[in-house]
PDB file of N, CA and C in Angstrom:
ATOM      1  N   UNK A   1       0.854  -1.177   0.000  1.00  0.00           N
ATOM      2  CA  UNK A   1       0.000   0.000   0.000  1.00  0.00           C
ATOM      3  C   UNK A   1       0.898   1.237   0.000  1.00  0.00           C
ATOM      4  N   UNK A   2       1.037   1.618  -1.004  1.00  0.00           N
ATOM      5  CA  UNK A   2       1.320   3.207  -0.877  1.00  0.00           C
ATOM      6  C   UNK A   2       1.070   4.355   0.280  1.00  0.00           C
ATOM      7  N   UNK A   3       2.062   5.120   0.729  1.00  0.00           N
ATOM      8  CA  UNK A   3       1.975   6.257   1.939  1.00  0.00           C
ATOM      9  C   UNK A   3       0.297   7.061   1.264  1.00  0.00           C
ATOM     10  N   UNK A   4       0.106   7.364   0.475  1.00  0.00           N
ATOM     11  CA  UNK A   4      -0.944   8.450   0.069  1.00  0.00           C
ATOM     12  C   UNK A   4      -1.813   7.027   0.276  1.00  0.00           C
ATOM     13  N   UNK A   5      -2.052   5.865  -0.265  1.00  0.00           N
ATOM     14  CA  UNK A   5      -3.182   4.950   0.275  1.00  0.00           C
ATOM     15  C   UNK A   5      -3.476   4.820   1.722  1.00  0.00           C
ATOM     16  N   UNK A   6      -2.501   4.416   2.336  1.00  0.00           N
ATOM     17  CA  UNK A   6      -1.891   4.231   3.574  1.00  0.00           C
ATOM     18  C   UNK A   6      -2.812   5.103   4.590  1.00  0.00           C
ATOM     19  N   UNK A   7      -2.493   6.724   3.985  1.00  0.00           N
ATOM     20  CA  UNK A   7      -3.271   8.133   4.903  1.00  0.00           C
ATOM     21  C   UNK A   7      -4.501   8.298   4.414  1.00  0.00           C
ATOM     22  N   UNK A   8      -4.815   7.551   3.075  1.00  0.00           N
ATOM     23  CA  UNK A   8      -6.497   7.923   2.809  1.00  0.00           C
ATOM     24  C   UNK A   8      -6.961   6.625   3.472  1.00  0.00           C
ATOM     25  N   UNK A   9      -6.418   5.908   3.956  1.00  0.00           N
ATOM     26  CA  UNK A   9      -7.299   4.882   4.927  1.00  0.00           C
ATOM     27  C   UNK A   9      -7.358   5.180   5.958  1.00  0.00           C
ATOM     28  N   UNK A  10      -6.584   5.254   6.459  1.00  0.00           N
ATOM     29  CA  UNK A  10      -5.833   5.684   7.630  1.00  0.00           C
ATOM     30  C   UNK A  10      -7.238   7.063   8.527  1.00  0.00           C
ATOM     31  N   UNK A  11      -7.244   8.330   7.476  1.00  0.00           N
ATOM     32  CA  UNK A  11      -8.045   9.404   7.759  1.00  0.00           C
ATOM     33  C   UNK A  11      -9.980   8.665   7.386  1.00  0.00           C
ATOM     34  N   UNK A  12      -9.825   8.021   6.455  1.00  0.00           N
ATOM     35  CA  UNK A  12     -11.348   7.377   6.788  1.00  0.00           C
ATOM     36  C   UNK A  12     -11.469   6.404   7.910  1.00  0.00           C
ATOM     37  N   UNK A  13     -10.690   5.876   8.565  1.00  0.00           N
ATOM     38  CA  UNK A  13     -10.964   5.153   9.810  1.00  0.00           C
ATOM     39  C   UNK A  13     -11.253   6.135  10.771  1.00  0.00           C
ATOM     40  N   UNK A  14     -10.491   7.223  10.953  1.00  0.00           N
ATOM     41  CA  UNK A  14     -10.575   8.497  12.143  1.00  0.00           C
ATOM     42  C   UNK A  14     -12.096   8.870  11.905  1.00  0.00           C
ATOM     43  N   UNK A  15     -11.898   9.455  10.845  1.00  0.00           N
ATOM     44  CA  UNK A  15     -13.653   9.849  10.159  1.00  0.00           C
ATOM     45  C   UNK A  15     -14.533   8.910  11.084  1.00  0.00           C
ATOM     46  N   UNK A  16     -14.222   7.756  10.599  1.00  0.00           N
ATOM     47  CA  UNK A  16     -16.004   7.018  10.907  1.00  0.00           C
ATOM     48  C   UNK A  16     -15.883   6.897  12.334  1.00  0.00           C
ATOM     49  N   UNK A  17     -14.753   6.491  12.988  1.00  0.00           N
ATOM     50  CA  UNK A  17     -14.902   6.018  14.571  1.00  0.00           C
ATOM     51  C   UNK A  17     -15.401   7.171  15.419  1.00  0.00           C
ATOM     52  N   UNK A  18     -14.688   8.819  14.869  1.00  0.00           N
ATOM     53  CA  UNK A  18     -15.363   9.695  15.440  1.00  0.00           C
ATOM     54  C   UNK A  18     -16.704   9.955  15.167  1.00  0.00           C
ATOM     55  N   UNK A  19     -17.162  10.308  13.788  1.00  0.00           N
ATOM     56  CA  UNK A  19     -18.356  10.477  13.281  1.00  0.00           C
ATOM     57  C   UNK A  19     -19.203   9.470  14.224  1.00  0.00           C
ATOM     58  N   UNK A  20     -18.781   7.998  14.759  1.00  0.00           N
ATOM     59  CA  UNK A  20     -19.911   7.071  15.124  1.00  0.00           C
ATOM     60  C   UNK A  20     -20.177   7.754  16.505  1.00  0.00           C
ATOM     61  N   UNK A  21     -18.999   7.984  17.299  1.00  0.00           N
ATOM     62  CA  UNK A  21     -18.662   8.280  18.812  1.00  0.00           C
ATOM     63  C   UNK A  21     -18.986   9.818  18.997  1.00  0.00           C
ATOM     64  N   UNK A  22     -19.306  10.539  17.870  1.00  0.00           N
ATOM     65  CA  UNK A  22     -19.479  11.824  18.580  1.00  0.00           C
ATOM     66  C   UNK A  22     -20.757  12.691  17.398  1.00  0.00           C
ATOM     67  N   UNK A  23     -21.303  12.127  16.285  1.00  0.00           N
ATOM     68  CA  UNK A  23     -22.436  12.405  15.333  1.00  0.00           C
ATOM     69  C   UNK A  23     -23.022  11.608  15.343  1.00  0.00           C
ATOM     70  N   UNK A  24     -23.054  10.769  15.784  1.00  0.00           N
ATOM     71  CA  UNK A  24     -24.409  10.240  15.833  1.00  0.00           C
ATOM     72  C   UNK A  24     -24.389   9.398  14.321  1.00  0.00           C
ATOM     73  N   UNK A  25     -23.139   9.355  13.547  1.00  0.00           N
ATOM     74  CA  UNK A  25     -22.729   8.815  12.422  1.00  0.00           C
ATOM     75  C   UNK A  25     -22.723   9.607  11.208  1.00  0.00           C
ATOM     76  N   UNK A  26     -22.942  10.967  12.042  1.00  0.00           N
ATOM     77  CA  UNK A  26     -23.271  11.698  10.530  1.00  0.00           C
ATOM     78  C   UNK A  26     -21.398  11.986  10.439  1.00  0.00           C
ATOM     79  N   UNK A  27     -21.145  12.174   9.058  1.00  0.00           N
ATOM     80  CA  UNK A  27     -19.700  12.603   8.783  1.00  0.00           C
ATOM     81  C   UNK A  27     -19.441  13.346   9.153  1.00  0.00           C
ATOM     82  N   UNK A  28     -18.045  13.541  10.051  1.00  0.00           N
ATOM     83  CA  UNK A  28     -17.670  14.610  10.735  1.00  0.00           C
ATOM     84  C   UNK A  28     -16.449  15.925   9.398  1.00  0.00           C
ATOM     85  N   UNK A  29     -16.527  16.809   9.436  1.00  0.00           N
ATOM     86  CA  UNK A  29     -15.595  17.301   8.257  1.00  0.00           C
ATOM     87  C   UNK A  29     -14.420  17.431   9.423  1.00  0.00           C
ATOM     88  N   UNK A  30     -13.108  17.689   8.331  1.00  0.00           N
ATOM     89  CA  UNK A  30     -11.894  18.260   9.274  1.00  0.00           C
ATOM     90  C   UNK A  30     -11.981  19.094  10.055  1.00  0.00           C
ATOM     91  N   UNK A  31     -12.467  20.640  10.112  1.00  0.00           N
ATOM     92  CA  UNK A  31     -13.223  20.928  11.114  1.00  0.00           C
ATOM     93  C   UNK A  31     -13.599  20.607  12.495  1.00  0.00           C
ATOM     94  N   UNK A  32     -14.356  19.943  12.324  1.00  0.00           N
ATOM     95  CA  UNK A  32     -15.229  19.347  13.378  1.00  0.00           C
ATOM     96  C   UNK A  32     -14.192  18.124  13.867  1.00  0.00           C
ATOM     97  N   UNK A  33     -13.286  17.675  13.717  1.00  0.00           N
ATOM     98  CA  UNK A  33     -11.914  17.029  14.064  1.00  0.00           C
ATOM     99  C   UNK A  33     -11.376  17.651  14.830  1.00  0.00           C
ATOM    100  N   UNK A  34     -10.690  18.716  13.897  1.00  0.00           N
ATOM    101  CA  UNK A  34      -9.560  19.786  14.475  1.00  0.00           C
ATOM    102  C   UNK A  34     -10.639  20.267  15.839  1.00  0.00           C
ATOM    103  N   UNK A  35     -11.636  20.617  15.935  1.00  0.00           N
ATOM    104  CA  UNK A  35     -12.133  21.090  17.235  1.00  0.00           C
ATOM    105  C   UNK A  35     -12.562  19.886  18.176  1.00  0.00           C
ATOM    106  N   UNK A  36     -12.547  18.982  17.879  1.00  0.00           N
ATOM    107  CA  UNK A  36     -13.060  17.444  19.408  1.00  0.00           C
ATOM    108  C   UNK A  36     -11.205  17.562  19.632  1.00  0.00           C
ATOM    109  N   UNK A  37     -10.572  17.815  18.598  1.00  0.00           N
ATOM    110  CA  UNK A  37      -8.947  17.660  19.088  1.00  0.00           C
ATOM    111  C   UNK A  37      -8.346  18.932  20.576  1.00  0.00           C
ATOM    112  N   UNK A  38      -8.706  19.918  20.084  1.00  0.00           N
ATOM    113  CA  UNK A  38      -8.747  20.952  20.275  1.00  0.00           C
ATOM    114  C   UNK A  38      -9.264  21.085  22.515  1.00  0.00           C
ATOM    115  N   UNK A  39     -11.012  20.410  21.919  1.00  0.00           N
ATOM    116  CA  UNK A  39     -11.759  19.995  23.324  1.00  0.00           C
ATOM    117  C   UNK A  39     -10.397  18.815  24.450  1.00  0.00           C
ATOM    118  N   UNK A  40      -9.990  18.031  23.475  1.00  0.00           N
ATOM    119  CA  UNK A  40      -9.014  16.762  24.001  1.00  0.00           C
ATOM    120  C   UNK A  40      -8.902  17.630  24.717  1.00  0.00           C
ATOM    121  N   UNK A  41      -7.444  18.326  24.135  1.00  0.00           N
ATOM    122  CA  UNK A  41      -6.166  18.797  24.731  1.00  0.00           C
ATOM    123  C   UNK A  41      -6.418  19.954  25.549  1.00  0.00           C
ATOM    124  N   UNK A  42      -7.694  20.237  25.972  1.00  0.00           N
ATOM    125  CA  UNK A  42      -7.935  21.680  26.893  1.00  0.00           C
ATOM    126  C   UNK A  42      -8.628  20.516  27.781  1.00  0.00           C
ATOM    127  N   UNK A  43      -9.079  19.459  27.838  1.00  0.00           N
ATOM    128  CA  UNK A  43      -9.018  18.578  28.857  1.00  0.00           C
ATOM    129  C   UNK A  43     -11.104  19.277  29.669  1.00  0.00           C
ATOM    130  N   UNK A  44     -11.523  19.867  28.855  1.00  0.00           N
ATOM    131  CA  UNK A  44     -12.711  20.327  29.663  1.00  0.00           C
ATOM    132  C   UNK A  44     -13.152  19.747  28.845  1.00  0.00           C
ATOM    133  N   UNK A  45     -13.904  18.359  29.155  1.00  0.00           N
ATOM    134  CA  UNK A  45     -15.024  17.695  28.139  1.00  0.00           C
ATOM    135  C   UNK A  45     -15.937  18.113  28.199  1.00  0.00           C
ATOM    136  N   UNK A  46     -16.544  18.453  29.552  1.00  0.00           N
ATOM    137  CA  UNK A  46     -18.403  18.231  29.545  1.00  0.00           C
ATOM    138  C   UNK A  46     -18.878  19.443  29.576  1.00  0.00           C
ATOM    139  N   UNK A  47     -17.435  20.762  29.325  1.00  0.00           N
ATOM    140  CA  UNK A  47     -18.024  22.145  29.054  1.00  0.00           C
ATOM    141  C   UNK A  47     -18.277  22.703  28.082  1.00  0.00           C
ATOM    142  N   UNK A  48     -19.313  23.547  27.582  1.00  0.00           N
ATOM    143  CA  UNK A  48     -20.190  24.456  26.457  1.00  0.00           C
ATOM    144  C   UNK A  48     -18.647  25.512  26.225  1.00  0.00           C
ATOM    145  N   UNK A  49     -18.792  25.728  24.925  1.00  0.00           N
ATOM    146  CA  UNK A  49     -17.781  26.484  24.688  1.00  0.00           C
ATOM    147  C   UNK A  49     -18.428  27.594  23.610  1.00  0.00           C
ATOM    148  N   UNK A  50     -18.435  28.693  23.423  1.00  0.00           N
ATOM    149  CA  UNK A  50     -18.816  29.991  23.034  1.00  0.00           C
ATOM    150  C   UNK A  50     -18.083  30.374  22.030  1.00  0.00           C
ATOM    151  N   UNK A  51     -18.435  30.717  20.843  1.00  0.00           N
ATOM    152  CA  UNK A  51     -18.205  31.026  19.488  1.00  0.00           C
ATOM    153  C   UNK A  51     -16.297  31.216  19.465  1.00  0.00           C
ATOM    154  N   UNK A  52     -16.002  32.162  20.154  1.00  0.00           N
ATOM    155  CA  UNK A  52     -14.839  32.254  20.215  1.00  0.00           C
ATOM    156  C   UNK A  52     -13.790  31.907  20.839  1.00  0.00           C
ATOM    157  N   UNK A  53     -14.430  30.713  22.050  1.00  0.00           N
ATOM    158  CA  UNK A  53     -13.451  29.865  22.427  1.00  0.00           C
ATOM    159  C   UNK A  53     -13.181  28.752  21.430  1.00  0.00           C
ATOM    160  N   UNK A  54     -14.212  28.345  20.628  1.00  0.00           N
ATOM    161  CA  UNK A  54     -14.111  27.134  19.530  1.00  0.00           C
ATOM    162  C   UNK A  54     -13.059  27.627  18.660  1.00  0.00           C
ATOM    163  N   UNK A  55     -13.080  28.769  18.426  1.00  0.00           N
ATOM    164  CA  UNK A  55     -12.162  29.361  16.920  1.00  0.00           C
ATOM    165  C   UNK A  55     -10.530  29.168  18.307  1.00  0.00           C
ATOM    166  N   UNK A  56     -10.099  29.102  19.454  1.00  0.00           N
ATOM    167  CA  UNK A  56      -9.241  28.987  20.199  1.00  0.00           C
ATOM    168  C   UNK A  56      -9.131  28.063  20.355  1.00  0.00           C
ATOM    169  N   UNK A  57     -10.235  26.671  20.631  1.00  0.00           N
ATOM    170  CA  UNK A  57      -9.694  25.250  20.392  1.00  0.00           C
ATOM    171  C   UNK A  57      -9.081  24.928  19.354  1.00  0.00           C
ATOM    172  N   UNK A  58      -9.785  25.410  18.160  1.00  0.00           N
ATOM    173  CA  UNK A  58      -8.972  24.809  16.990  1.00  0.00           C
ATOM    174  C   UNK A  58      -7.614  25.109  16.836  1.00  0.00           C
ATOM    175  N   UNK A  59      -7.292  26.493  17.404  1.00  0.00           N
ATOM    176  CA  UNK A  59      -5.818  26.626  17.304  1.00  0.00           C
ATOM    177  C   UNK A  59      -5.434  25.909  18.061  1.00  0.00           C
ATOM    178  N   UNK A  60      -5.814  25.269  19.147  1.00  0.00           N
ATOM    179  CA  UNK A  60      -5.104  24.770  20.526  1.00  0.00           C
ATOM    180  C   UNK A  60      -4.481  23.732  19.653  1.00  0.00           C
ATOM    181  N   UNK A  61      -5.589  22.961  19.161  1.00  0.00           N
ATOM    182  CA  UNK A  61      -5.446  21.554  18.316  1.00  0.00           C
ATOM    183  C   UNK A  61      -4.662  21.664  17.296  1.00  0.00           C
ATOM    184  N   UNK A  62      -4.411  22.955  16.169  1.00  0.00           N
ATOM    185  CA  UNK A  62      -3.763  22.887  15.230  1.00  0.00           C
ATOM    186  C   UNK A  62      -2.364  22.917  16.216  1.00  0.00           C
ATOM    187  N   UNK A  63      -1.819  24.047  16.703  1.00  0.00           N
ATOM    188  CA  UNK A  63      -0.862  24.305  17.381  1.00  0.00           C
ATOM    189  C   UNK A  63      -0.384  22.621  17.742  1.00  0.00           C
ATOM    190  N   UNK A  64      -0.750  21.663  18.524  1.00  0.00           N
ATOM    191  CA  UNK A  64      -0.767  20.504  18.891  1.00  0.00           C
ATOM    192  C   UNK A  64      -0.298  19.255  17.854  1.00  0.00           C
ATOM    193  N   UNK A  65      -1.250  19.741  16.942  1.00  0.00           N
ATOM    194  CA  UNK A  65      -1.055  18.492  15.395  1.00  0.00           C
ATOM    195  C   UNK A  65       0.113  19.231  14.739  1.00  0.00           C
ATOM    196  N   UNK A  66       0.201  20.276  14.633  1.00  0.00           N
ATOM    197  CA  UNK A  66       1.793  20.856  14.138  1.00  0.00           C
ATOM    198  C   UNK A  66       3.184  20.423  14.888  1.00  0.00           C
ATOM    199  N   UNK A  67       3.153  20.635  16.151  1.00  0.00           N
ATOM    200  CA  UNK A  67       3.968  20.466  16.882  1.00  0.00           C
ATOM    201  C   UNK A  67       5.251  19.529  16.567  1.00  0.00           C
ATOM    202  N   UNK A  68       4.748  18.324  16.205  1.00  0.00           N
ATOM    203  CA  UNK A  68       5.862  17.246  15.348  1.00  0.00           C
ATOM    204  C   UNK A  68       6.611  17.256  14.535  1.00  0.00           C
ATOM    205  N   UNK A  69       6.117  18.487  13.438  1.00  0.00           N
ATOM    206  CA  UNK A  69       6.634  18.818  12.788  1.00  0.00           C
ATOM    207  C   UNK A  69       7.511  20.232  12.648  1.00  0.00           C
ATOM    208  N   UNK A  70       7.514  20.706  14.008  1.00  0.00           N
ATOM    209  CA  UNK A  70       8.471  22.225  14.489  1.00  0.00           C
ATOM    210  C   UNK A  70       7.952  23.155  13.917  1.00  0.00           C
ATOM    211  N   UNK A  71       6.838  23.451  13.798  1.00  0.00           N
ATOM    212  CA  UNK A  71       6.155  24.549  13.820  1.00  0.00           C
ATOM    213  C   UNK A  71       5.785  25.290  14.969  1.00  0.00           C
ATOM    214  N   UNK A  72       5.615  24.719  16.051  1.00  0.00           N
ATOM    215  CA  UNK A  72       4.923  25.215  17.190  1.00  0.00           C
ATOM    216  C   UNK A  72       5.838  24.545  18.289  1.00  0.00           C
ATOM    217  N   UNK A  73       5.857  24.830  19.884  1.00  0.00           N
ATOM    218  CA  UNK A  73       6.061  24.542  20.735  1.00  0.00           C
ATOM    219  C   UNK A  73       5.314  24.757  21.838  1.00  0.00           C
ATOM    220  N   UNK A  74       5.384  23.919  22.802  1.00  0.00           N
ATOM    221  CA  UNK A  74       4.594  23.978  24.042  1.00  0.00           C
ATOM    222  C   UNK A  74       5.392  25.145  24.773  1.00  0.00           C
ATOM    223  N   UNK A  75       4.137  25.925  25.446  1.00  0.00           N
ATOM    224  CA  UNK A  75       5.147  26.768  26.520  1.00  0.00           C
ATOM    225  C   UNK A  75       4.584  27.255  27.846  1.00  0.00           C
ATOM    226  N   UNK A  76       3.322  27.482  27.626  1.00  0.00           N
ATOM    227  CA  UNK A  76       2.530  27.066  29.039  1.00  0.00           C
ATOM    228  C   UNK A  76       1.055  26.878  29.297  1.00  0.00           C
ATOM    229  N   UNK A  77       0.777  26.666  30.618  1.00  0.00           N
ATOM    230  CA  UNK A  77      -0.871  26.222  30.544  1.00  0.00           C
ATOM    231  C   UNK A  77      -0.760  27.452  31.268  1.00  0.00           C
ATOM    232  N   UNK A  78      -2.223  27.976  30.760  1.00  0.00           N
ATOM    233  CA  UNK A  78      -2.648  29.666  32.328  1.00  0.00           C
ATOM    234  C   UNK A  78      -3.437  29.194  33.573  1.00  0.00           C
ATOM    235  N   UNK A  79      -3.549  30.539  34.179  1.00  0.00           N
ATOM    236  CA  UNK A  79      -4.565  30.082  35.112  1.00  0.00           C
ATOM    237  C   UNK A  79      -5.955  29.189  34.840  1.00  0.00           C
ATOM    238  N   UNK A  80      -6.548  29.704  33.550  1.00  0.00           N
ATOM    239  CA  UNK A  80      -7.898  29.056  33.400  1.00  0.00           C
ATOM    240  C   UNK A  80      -7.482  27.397  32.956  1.00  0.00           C
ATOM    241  N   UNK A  81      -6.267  27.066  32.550  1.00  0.00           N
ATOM    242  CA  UNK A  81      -6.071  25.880  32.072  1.00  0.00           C
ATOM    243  C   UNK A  81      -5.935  25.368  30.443  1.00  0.00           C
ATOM    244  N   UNK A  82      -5.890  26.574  30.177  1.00  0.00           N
ATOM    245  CA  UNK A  82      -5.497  26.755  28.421  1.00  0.00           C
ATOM    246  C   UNK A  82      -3.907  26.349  28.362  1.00  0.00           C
ATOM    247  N   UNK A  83      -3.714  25.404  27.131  1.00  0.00           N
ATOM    248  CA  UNK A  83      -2.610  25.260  26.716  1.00  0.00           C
ATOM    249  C   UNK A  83      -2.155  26.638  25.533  1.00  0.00           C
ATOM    250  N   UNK A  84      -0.533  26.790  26.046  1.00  0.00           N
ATOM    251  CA  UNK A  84      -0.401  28.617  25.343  1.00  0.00           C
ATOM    252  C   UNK A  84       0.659  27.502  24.296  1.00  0.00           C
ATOM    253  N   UNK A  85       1.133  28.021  23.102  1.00  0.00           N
ATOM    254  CA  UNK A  85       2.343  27.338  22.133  1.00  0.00           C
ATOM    255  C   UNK A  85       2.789  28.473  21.908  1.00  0.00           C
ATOM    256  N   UNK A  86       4.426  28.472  21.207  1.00  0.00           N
ATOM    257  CA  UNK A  86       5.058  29.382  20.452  1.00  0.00           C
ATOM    258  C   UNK A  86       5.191  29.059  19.325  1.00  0.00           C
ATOM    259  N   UNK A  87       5.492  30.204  18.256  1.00  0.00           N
ATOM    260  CA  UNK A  87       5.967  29.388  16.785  1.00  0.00           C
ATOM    261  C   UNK A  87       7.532  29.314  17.140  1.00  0.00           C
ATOM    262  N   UNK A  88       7.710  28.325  16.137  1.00  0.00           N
ATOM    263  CA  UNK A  88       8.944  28.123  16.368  1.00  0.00           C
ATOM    264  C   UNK A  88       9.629  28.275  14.685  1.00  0.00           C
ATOM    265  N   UNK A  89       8.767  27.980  14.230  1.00  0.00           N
ATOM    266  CA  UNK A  89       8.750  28.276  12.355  1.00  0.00           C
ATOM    267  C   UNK A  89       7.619  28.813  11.905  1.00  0.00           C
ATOM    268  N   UNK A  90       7.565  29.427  10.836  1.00  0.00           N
ATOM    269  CA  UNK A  90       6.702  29.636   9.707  1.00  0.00           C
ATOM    270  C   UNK A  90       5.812  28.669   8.953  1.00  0.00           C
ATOM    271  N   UNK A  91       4.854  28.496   8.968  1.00  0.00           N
ATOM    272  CA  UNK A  91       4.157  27.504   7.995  1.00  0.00           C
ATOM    273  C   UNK A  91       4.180  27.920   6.830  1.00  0.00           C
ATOM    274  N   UNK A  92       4.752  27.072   5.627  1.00  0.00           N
ATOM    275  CA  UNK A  92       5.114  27.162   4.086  1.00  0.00           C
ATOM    276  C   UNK A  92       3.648  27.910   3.716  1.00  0.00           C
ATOM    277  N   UNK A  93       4.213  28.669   2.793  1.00  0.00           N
ATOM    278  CA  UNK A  93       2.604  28.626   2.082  1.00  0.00           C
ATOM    279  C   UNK A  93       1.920  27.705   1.393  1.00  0.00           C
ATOM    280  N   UNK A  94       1.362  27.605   1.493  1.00  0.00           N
ATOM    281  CA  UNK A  94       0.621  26.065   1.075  1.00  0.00           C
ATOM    282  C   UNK A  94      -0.847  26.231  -0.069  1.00  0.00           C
ATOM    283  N   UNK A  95      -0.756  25.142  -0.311  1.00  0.00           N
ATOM    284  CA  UNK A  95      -2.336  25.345  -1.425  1.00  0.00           C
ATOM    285  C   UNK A  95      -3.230  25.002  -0.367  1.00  0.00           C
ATOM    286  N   UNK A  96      -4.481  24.940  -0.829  1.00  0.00           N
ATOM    287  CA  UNK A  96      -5.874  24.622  -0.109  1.00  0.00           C
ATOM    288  C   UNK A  96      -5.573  23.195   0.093  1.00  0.00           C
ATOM    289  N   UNK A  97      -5.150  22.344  -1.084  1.00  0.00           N
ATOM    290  CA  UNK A  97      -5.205  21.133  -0.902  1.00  0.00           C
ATOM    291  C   UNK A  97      -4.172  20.253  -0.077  1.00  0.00           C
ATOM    292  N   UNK A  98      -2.590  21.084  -0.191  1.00  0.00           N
ATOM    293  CA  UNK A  98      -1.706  20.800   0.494  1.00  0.00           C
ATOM    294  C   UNK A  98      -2.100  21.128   2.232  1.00  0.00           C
ATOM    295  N   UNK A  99      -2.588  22.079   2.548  1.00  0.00           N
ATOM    296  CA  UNK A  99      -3.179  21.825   3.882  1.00  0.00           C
ATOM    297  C   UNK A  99      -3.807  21.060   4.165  1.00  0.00           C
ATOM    298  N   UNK A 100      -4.701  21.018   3.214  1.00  0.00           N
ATOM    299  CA  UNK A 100      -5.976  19.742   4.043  1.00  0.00           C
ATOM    300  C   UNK A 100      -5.156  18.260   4.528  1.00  0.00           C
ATOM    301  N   UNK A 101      -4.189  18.294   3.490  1.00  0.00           N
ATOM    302  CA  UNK A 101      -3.462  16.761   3.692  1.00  0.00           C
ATOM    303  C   UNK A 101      -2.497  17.071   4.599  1.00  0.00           C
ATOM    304  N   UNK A 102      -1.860  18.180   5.103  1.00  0.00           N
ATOM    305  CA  UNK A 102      -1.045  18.049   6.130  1.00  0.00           C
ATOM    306  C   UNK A 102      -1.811  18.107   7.261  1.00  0.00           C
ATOM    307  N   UNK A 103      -2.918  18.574   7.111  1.00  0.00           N
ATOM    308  CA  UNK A 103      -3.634  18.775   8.314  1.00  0.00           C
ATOM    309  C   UNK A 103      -3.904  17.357   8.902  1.00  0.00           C
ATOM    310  N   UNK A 104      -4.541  16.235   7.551  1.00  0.00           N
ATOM    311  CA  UNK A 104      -5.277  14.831   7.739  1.00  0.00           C
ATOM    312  C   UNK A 104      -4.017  13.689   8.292  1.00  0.00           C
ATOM    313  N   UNK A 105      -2.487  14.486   7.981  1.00  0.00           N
ATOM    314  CA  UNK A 105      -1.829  13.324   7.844  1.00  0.00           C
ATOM    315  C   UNK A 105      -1.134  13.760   9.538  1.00  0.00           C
ATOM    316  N   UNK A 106      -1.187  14.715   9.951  1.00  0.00           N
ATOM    317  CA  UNK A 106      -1.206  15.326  11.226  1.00  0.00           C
ATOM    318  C   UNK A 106      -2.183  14.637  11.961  1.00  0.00           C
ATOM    319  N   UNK A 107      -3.124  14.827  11.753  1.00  0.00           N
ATOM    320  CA  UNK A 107      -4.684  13.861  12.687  1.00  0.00           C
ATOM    321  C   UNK A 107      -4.619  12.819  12.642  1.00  0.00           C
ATOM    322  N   UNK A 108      -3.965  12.018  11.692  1.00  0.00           N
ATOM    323  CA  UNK A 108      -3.960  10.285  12.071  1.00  0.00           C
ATOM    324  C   UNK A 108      -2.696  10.551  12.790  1.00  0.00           C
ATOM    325  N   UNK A 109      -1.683  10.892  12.705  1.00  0.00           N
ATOM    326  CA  UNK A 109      -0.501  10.623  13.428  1.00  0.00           C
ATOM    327  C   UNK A 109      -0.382  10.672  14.844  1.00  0.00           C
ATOM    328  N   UNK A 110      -1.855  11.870  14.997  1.00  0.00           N
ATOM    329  CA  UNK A 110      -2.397  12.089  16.822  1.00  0.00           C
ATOM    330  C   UNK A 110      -2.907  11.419  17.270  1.00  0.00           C
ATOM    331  N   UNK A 111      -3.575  10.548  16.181  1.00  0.00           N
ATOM    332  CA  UNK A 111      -4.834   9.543  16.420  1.00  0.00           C
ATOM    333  C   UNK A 111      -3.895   7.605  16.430  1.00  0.00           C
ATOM    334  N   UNK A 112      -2.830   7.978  16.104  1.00  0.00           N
ATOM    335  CA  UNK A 112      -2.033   6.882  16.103  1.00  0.00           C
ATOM    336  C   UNK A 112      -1.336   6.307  17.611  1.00  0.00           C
ATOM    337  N   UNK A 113      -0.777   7.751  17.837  1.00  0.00           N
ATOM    338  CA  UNK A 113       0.042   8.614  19.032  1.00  0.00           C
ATOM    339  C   UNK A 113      -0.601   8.012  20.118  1.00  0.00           C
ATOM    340  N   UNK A 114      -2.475   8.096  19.950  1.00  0.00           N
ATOM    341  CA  UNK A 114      -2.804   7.853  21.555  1.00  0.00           C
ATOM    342  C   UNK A 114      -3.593   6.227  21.198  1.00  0.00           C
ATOM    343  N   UNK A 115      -2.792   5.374  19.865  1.00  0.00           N
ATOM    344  CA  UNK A 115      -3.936   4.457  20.073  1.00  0.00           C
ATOM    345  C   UNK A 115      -5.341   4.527  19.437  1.00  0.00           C
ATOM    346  N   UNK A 116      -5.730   5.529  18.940  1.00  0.00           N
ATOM    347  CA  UNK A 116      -7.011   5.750  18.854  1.00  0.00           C
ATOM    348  C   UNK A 116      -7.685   4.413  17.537  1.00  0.00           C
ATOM    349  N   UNK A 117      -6.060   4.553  16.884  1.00  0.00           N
ATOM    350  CA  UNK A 117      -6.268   4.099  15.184  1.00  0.00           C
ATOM    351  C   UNK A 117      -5.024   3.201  15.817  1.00  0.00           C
ATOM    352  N   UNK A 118      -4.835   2.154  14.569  1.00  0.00           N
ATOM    353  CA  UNK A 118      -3.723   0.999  14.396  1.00  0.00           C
ATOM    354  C   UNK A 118      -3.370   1.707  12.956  1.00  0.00           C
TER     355      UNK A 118
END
């Protein structure tokens, strides 16, 4: 199996196990990934989050799924319990499509990381 087969399986397994575990089976988009990632790693599951803390999870989560690749670094949690990152590089400019796949091949690798996926 080819690496590009490999990650388009790989990202439809993430898809459905979340989509089953958190839609009710409806398809979840990247999006809606990057933010249950986002919820993970701020560690407050069972709290309501407000328009503009969501647009702050997702960074939490991007910041997080970058990380491996030295874009970002950890540098502290605050009082409320937010994880803070630094850049540490520049993200390339990228096409629409080249993100989506660094983004997808980032999310299985998190989703690998804790077990989630084989």
């Amino acid at each position: 199996m080819s690496r590009d087969e490999q990650l388009k399986h790989r990202w439809e397994e993430v898809v459905s196990k979340l989509s089953n575990q958190f839609a009710d089976g409806d398809k979840l988009d990247l999006d809606a990934i990057i933010y249950l990632i986002g919820v993970q790693e701020l560690g407050q599951l069972h709290r309501r989050f407000k328009k503009d803390h969501k647009l702050d999870l997702m960074h939490i989560a991007i910041c997080k799924l970058l990380e491996p690749y030295g874009y970002y670094e950890f540098d502290f949690v605050d009082e409320d319990g937010w994880p803070h990152y630094k850049i540490k590089e520049q993200l390339p400019t990228l096409k629409a499509g080249e993100q989506s796949v660094l983004m997808k091949e980032a999310i299985v690798n998190y989703f690998l990381e804790t077990d989630y996926i084989q």
